[in-house]
C-alpha atoms as a PDB file:
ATOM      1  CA  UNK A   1     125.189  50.809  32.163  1.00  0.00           C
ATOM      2  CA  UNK A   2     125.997  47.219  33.950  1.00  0.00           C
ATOM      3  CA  UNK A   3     129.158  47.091  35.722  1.00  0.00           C
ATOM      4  CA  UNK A   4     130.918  44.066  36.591  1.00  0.00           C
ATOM      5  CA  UNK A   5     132.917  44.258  40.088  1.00  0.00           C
ATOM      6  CA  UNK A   6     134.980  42.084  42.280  1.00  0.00           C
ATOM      7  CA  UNK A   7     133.660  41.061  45.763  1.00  0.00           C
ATOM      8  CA  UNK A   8     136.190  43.636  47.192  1.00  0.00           C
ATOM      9  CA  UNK A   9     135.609  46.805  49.309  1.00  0.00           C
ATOM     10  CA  UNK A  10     133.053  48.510  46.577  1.00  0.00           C
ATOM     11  CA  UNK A  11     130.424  45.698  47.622  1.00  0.00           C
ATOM     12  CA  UNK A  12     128.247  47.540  50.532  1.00  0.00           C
ATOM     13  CA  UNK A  13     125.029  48.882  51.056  1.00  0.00           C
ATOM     14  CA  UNK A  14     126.406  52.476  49.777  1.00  0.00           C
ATOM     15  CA  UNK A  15     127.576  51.841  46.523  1.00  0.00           C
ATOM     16  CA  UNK A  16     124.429  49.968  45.946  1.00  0.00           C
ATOM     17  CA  UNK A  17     122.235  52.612  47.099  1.00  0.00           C
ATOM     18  CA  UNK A  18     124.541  54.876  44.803  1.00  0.00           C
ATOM     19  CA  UNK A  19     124.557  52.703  42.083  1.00  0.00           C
ATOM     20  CA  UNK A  20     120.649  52.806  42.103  1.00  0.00           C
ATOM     21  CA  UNK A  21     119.882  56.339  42.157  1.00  0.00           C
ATOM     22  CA  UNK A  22     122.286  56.719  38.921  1.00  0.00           C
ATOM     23  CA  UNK A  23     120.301  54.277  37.072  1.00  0.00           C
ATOM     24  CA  UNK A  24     123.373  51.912  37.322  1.00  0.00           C
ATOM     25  CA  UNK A  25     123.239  48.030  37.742  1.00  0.00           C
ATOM     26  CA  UNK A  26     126.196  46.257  38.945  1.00  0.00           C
ATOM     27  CA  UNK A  27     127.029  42.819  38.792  1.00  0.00           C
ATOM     28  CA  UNK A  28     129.625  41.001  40.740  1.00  0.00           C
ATOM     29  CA  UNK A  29     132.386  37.592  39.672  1.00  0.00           C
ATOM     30  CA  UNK A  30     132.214  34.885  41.690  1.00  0.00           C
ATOM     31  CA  UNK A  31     135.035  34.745  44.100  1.00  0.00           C
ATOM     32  CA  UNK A  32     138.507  34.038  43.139  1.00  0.00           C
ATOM     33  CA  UNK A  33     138.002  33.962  39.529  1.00  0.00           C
ATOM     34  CA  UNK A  34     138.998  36.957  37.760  1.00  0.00           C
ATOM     35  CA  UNK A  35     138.290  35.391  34.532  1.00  0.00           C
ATOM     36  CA  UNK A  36     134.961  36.599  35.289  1.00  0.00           C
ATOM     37  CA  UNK A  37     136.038  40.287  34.361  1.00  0.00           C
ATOM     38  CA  UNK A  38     138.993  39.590  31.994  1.00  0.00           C
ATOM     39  CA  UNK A  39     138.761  43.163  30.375  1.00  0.00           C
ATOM     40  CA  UNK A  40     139.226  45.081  33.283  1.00  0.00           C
ATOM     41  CA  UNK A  41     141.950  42.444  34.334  1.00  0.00           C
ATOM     42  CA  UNK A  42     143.774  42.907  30.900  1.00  0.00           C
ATOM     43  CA  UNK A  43     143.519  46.766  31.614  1.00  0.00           C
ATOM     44  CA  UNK A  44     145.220  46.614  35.065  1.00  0.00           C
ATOM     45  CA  UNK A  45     147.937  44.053  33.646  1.00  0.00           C
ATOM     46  CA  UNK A  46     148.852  47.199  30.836  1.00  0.00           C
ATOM     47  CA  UNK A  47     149.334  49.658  33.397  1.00  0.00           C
ATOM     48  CA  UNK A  48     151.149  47.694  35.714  1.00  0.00           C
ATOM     49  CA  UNK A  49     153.560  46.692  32.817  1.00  0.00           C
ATOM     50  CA  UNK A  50     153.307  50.480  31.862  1.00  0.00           C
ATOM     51  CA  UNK A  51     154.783  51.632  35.420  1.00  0.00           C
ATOM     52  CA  UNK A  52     156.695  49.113  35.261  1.00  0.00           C
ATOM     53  CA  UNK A  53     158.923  50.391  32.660  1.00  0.00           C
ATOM     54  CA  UNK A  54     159.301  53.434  33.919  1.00  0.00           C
END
């Protein structure tokens, strides 16, 4: 599958090289604009709200 990932700590040589030898391709947002991955955004907004409530 294609996953789409921040430019955070998960961008380095061995999560590529992991990435590659599971038949993975991963794709990265431009900086600053979480837009770019607005499910995964949408996702961590519901669990935040979720803990929130607790």
């Amino acid at each position: 599958g294609t996953y789409v990932m921040d430019n955070g700590e998960l961008k380095s040589t061995a999560i590529k090289d992991w990435c590659a030898s599971h038949g993975m391709v991963h794709q990265f947002t431009a900086p600053y604009s979480s837009a770019q991955n607005g499910r995964c955004e949408r996702r961590h907004l519901t669990i935040f709200n979720k803990g929130r409530t607790m």
